[in-house]
PDB file of N, CA and C in Angstrom:
ATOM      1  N   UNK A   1     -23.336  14.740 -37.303  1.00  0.00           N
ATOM      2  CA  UNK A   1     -21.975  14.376 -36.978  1.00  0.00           C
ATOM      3  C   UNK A   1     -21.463  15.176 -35.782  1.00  0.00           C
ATOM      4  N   UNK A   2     -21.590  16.230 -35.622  1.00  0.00           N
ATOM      5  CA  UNK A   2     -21.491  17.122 -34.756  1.00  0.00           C
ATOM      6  C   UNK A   2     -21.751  16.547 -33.298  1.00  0.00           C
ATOM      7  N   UNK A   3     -23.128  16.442 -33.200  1.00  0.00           N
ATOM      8  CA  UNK A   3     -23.723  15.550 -31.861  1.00  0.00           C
ATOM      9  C   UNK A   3     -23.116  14.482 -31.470  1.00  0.00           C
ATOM     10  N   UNK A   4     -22.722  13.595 -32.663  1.00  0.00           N
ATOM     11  CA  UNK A   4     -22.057  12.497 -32.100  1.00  0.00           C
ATOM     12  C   UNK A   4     -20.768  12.886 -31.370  1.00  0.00           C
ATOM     13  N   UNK A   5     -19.643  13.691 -32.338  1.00  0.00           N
ATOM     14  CA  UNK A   5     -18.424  14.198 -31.729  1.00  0.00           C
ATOM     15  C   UNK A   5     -18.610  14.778 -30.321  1.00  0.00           C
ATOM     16  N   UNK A   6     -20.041  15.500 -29.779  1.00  0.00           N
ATOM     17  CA  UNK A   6     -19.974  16.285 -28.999  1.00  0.00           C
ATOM     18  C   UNK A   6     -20.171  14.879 -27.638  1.00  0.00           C
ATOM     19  N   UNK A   7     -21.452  13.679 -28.362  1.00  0.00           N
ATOM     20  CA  UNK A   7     -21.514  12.778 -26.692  1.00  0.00           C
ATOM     21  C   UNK A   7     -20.186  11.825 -26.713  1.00  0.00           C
ATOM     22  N   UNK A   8     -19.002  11.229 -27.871  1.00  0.00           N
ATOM     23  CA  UNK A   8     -18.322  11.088 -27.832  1.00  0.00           C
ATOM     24  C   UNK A   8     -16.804  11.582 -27.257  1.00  0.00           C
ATOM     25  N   UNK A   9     -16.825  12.793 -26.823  1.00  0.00           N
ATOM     26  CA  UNK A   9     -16.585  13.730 -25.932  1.00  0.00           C
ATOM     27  C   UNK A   9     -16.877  13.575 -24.436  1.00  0.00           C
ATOM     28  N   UNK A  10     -17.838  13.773 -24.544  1.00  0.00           N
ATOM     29  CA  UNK A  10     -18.717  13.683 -23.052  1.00  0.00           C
ATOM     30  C   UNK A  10     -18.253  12.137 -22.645  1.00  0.00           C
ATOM     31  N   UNK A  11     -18.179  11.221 -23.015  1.00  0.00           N
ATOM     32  CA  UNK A  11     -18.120  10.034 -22.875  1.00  0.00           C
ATOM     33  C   UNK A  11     -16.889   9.936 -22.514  1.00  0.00           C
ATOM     34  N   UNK A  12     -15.818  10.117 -23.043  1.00  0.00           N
ATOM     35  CA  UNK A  12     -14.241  10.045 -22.691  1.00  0.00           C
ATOM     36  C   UNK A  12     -14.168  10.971 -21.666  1.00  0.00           C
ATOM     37  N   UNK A  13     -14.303  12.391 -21.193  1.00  0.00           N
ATOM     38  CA  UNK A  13     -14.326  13.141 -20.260  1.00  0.00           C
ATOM     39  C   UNK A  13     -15.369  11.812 -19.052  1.00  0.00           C
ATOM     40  N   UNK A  14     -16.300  11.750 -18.874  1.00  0.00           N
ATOM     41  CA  UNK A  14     -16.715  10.898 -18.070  1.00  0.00           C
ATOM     42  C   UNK A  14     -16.005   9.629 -17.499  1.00  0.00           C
ATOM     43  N   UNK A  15     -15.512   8.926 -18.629  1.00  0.00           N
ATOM     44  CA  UNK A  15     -14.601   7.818 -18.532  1.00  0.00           C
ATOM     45  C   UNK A  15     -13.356   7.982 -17.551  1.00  0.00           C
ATOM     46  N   UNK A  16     -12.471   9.005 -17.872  1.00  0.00           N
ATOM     47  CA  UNK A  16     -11.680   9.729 -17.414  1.00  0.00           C
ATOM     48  C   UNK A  16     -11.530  10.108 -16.101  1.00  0.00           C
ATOM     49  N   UNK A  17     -12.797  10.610 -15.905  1.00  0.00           N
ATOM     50  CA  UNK A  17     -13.232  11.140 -14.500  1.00  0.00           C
ATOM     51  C   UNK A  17     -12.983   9.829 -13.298  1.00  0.00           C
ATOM     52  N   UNK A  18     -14.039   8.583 -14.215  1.00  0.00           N
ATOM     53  CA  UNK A  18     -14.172   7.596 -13.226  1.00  0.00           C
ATOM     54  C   UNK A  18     -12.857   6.866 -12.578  1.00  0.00           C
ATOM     55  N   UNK A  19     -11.868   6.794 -13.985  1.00  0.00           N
ATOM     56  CA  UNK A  19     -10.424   5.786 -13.709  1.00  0.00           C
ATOM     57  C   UNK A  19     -10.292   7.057 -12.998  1.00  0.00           C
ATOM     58  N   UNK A  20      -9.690   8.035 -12.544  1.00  0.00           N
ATOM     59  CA  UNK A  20      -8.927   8.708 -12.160  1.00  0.00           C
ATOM     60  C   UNK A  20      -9.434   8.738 -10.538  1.00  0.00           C
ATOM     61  N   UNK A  21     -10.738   8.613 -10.084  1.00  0.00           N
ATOM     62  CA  UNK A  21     -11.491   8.463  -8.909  1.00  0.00           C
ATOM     63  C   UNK A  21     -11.090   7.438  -8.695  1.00  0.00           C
ATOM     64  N   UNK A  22     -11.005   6.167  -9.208  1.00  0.00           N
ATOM     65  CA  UNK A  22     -10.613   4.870  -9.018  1.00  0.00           C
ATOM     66  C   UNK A  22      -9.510   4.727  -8.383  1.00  0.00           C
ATOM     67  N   UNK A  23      -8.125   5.320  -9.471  1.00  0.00           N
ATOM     68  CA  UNK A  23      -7.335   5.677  -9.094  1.00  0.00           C
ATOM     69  C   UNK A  23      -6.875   5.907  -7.699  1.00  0.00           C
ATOM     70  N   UNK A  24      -7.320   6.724  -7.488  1.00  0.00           N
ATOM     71  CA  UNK A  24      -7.088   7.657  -6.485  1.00  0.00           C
ATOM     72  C   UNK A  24      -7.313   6.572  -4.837  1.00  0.00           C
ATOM     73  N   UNK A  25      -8.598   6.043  -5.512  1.00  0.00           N
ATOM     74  CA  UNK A  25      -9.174   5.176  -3.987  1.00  0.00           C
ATOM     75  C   UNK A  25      -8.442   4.170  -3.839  1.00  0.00           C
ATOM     76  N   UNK A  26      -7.828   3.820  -5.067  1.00  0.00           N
ATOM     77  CA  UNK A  26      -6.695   2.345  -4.911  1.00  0.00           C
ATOM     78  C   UNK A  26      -5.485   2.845  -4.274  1.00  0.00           C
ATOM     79  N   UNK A  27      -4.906   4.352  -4.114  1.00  0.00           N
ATOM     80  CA  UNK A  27      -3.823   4.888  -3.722  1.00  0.00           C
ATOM     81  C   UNK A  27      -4.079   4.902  -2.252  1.00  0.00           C
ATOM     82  N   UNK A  28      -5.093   5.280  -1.758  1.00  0.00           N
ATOM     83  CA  UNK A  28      -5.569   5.519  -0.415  1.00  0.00           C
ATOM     84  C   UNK A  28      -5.493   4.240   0.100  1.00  0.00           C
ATOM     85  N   UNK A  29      -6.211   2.854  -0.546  1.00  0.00           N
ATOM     86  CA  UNK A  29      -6.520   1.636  -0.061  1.00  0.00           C
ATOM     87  C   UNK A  29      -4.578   0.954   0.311  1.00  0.00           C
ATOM     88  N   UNK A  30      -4.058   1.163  -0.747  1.00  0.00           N
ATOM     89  CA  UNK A  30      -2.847   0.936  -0.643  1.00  0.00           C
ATOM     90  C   UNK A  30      -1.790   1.319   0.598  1.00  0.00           C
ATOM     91  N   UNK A  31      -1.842   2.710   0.554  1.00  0.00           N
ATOM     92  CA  UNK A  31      -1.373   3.755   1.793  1.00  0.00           C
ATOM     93  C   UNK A  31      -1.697   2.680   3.259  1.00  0.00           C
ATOM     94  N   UNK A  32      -3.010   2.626   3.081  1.00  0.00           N
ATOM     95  CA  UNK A  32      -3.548   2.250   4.728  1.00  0.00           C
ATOM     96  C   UNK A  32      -3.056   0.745   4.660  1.00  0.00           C
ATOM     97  N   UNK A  33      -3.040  -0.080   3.950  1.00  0.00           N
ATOM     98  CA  UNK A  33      -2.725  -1.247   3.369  1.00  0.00           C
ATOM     99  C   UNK A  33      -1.167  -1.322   4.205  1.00  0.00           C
ATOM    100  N   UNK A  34      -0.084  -0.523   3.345  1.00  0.00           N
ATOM    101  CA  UNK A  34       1.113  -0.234   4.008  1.00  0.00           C
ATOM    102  C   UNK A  34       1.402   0.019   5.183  1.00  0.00           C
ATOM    103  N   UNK A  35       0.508   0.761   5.373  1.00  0.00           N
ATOM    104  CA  UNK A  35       0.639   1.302   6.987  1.00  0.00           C
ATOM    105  C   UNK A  35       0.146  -0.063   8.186  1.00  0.00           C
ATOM    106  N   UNK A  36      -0.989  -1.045   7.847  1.00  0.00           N
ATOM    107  CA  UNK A  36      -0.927  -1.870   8.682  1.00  0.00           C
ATOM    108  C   UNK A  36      -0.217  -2.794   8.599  1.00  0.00           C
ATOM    109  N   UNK A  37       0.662  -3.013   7.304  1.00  0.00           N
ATOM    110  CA  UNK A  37       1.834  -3.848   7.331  1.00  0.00           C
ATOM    111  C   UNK A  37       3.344  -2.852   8.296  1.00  0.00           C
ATOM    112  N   UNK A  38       3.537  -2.029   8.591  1.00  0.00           N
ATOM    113  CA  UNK A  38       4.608  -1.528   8.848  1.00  0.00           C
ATOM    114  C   UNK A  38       3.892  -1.725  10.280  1.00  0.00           C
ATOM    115  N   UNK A  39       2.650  -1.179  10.418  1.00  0.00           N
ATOM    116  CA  UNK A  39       2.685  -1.849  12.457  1.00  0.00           C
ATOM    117  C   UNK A  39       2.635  -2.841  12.923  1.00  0.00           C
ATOM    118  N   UNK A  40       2.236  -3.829  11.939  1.00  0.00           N
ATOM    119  CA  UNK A  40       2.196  -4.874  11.958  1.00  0.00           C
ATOM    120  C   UNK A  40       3.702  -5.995  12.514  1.00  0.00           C
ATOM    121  N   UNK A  41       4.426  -4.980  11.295  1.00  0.00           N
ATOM    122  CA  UNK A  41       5.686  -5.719  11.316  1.00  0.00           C
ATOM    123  C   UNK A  41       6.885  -5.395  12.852  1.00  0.00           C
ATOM    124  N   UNK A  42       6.326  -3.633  12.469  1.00  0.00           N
ATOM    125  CA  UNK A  42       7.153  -2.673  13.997  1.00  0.00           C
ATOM    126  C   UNK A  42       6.725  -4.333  15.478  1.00  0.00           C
ATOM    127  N   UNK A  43       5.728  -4.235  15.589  1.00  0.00           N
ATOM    128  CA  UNK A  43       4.827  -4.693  16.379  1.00  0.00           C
ATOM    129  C   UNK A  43       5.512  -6.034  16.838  1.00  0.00           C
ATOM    130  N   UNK A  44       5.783  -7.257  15.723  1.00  0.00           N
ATOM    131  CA  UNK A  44       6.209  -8.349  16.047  1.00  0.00           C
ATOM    132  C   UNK A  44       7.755  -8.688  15.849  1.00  0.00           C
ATOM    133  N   UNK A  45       8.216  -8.030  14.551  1.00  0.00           N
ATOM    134  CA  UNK A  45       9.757  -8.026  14.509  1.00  0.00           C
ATOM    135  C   UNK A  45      10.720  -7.151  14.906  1.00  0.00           C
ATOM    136  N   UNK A  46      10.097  -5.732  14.236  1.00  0.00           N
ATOM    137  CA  UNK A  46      10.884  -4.523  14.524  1.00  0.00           C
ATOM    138  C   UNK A  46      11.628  -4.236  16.049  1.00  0.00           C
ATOM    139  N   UNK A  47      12.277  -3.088  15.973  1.00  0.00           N
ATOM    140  CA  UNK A  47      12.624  -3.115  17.495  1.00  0.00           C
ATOM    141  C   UNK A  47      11.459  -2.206  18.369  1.00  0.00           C
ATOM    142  N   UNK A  48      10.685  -1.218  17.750  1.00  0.00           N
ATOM    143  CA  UNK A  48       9.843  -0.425  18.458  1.00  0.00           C
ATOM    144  C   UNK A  48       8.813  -1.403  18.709  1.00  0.00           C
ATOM    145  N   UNK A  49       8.602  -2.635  19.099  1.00  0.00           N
ATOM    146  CA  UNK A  49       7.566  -3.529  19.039  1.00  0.00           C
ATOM    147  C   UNK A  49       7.770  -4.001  20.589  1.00  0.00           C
ATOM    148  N   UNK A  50       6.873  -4.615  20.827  1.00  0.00           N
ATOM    149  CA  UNK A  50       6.626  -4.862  21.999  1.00  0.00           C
ATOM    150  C   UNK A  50       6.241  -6.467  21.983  1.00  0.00           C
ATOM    151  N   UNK A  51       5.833  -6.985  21.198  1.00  0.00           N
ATOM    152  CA  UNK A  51       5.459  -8.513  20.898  1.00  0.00           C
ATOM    153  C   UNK A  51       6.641  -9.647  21.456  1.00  0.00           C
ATOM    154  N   UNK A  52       6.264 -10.905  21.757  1.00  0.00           N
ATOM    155  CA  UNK A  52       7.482 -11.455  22.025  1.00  0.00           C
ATOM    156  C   UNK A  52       8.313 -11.884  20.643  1.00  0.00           C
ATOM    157  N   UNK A  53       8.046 -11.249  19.487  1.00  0.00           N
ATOM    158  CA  UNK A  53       9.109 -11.746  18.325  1.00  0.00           C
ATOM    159  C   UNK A  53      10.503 -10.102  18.447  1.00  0.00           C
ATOM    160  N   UNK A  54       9.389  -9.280  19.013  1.00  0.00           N
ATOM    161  CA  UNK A  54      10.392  -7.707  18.968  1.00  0.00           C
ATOM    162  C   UNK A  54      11.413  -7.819  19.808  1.00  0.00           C
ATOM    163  N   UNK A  55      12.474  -6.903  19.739  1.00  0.00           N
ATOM    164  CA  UNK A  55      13.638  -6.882  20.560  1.00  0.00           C
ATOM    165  C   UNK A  55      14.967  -6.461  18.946  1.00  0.00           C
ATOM    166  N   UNK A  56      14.208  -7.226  18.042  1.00  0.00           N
ATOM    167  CA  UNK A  56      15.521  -7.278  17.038  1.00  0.00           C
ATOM    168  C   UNK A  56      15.595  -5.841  16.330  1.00  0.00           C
ATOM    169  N   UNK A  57      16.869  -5.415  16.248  1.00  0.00           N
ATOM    170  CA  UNK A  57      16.580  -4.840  14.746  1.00  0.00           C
ATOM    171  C   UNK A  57      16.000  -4.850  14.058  1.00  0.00           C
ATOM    172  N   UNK A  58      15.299  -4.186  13.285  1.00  0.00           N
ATOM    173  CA  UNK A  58      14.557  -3.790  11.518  1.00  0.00           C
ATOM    174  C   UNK A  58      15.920  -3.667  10.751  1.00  0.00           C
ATOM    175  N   UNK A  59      15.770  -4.857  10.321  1.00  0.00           N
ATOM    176  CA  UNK A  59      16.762  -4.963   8.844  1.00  0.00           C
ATOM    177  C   UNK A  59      16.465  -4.267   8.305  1.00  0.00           C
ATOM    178  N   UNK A  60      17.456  -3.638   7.377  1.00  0.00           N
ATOM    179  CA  UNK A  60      17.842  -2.665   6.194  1.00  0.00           C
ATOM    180  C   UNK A  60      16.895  -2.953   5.027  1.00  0.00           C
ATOM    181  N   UNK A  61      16.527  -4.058   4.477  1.00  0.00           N
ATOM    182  CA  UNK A  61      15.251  -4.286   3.734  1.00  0.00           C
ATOM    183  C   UNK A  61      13.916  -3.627   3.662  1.00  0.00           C
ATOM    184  N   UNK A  62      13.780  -4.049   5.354  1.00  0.00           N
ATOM    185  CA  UNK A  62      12.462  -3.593   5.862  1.00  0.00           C
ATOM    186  C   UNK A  62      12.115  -2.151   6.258  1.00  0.00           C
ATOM    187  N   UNK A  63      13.393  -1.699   6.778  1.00  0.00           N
ATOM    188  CA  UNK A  63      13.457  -0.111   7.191  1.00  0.00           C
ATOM    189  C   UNK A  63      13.384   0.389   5.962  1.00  0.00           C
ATOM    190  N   UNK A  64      13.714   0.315   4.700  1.00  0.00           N
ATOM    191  CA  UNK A  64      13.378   0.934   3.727  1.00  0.00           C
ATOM    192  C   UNK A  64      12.672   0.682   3.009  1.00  0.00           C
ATOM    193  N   UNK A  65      12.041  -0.249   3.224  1.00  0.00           N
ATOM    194  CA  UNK A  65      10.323  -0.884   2.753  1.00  0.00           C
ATOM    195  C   UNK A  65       9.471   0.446   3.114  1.00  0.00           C
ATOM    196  N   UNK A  66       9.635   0.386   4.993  1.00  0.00           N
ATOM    197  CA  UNK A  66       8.738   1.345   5.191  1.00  0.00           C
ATOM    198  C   UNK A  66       8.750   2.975   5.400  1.00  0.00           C
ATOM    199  N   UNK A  67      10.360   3.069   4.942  1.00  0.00           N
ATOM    200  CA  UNK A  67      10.172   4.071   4.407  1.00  0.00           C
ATOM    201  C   UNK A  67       9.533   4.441   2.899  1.00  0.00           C
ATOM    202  N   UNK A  68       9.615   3.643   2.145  1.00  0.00           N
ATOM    203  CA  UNK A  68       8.922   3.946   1.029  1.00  0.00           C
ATOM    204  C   UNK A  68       7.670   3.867   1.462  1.00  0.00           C
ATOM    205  N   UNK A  69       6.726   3.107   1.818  1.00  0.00           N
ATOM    206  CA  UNK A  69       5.396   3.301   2.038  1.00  0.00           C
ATOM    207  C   UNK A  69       5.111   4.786   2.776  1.00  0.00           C
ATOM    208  N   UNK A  70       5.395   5.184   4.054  1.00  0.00           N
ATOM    209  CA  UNK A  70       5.750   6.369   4.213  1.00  0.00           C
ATOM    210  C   UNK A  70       6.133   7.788   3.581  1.00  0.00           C
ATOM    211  N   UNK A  71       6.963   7.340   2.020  1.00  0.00           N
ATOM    212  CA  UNK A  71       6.869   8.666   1.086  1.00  0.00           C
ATOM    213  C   UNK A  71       5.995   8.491   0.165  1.00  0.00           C
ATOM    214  N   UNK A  72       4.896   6.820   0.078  1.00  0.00           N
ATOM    215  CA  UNK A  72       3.774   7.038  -0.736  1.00  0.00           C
ATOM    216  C   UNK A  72       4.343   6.257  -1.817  1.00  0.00           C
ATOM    217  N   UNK A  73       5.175   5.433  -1.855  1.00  0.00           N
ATOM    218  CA  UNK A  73       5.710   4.548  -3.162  1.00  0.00           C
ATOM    219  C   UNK A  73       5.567   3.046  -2.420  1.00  0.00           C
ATOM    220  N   UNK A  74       4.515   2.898  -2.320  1.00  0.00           N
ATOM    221  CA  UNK A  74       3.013   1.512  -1.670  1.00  0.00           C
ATOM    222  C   UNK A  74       3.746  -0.081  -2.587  1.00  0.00           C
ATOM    223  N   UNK A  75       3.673   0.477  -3.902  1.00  0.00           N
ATOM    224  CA  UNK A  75       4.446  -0.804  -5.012  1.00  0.00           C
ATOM    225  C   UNK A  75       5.490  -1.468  -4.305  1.00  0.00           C
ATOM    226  N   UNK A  76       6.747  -0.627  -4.170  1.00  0.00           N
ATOM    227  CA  UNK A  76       7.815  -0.893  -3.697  1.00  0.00           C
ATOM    228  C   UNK A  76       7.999  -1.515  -2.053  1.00  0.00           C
ATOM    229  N   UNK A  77       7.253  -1.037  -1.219  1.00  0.00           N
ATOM    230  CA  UNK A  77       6.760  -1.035  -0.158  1.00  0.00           C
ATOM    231  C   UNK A  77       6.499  -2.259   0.574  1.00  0.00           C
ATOM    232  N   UNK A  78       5.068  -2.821   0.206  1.00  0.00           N
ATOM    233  CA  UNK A  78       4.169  -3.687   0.121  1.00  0.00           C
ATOM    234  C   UNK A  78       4.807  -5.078  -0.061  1.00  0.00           C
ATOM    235  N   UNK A  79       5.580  -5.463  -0.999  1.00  0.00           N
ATOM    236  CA  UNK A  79       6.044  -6.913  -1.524  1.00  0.00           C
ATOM    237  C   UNK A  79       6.924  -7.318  -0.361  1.00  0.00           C
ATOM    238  N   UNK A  80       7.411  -5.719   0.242  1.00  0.00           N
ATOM    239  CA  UNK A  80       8.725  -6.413   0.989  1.00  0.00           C
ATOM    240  C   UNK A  80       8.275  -6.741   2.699  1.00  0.00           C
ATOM    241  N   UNK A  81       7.578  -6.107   2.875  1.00  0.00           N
ATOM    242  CA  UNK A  81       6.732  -6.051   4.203  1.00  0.00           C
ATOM    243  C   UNK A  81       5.989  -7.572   4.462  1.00  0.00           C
ATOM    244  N   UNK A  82       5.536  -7.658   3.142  1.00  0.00           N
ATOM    245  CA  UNK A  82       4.518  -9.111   2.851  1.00  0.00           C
ATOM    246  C   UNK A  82       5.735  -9.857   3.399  1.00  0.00           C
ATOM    247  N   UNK A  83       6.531  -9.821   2.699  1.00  0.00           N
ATOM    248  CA  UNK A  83       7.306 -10.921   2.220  1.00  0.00           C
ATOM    249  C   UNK A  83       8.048 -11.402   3.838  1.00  0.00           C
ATOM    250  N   UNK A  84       8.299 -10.188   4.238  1.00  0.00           N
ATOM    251  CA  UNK A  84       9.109 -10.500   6.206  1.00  0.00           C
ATOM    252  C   UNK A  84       7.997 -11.083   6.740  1.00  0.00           C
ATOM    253  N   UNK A  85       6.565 -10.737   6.849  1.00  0.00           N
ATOM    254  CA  UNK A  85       5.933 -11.524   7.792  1.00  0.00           C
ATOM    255  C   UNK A  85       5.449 -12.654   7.555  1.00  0.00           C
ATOM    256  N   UNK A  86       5.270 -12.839   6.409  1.00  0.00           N
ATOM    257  CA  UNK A  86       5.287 -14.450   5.895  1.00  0.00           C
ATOM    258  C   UNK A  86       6.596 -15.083   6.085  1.00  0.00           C
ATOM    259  N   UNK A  87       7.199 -14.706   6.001  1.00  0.00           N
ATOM    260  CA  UNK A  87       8.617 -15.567   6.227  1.00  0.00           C
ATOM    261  C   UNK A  87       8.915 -15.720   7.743  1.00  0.00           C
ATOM    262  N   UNK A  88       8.139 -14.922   8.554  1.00  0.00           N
ATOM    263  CA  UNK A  88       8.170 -14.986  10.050  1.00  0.00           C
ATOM    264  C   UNK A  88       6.730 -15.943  10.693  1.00  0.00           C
ATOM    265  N   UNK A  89       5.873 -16.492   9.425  1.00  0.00           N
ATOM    266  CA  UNK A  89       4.635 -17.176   9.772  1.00  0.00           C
ATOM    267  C   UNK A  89       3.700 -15.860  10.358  1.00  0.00           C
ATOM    268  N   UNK A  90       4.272 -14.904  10.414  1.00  0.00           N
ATOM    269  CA  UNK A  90       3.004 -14.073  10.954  1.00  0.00           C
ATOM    270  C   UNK A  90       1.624 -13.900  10.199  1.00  0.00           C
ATOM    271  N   UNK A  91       0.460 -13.666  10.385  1.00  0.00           N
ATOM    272  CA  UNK A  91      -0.715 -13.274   9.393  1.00  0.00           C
ATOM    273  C   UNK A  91      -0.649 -12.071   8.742  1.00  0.00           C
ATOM    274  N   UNK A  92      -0.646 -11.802   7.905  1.00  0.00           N
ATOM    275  CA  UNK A  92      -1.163 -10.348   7.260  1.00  0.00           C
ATOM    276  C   UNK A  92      -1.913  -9.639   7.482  1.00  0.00           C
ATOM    277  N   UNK A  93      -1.963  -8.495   7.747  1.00  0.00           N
ATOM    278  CA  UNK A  93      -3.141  -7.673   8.054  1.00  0.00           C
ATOM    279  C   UNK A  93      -4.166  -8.082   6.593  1.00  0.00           C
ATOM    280  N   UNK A  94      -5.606  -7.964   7.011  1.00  0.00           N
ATOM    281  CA  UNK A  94      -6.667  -7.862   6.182  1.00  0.00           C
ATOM    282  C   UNK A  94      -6.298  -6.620   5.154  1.00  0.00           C
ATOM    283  N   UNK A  95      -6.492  -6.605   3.639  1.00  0.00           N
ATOM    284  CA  UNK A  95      -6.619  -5.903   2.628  1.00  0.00           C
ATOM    285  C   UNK A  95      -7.483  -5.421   2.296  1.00  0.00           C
ATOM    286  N   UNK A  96      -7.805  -3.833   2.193  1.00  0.00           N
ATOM    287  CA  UNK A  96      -8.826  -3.162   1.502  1.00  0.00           C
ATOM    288  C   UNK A  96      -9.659  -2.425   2.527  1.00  0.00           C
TER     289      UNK A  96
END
């Protein structure tokens, strides 16, 4: 009984290890994810853009879209970024 408790152990510590690595790489994938939506967006809508859609303001939506991606809260971030350049027909940056 012992042995078992001990690889049953080992097994959850291992388990553990992996989601949390996982974790971690989905946070990173996300981050960069955000980040080519915010140049993306700077780029064609924003005003620091240079594209012929730039010139305008960054609505209040979007400026704090990317500020959240920027303090690392990607969830919040992400939907709203999507959501301006689809609504502008632009493409999305590639994911992952």
């Amino acid at each position: 009984m012992k042995m078992f408790n001990t690889c049953v152990i080992a097994a959850m510590s291992l388990a553990l290890a992996v989601a949390a690595s996982a974790q971690t790489d989905s946070k990173a994938s996300d981050a960069r994810y955000c980040e080519a939506l915010t140049t993306k967006y700077q780029a064609f809508l924003g005003s620091l853009g240079s594209g012929k859609r730039s010139g305008q303001d960054t609505d209040v939506a979007a400026k704090l879209a990317i500020e959240k991606c920027q303090k690392g809260d990607t969830a919040a971030g992400i939907p709203v970024l999507e959501g301006k350049l689809k609504d502008a027909k632009i493409e999305l940056p590639p994911r992952g």
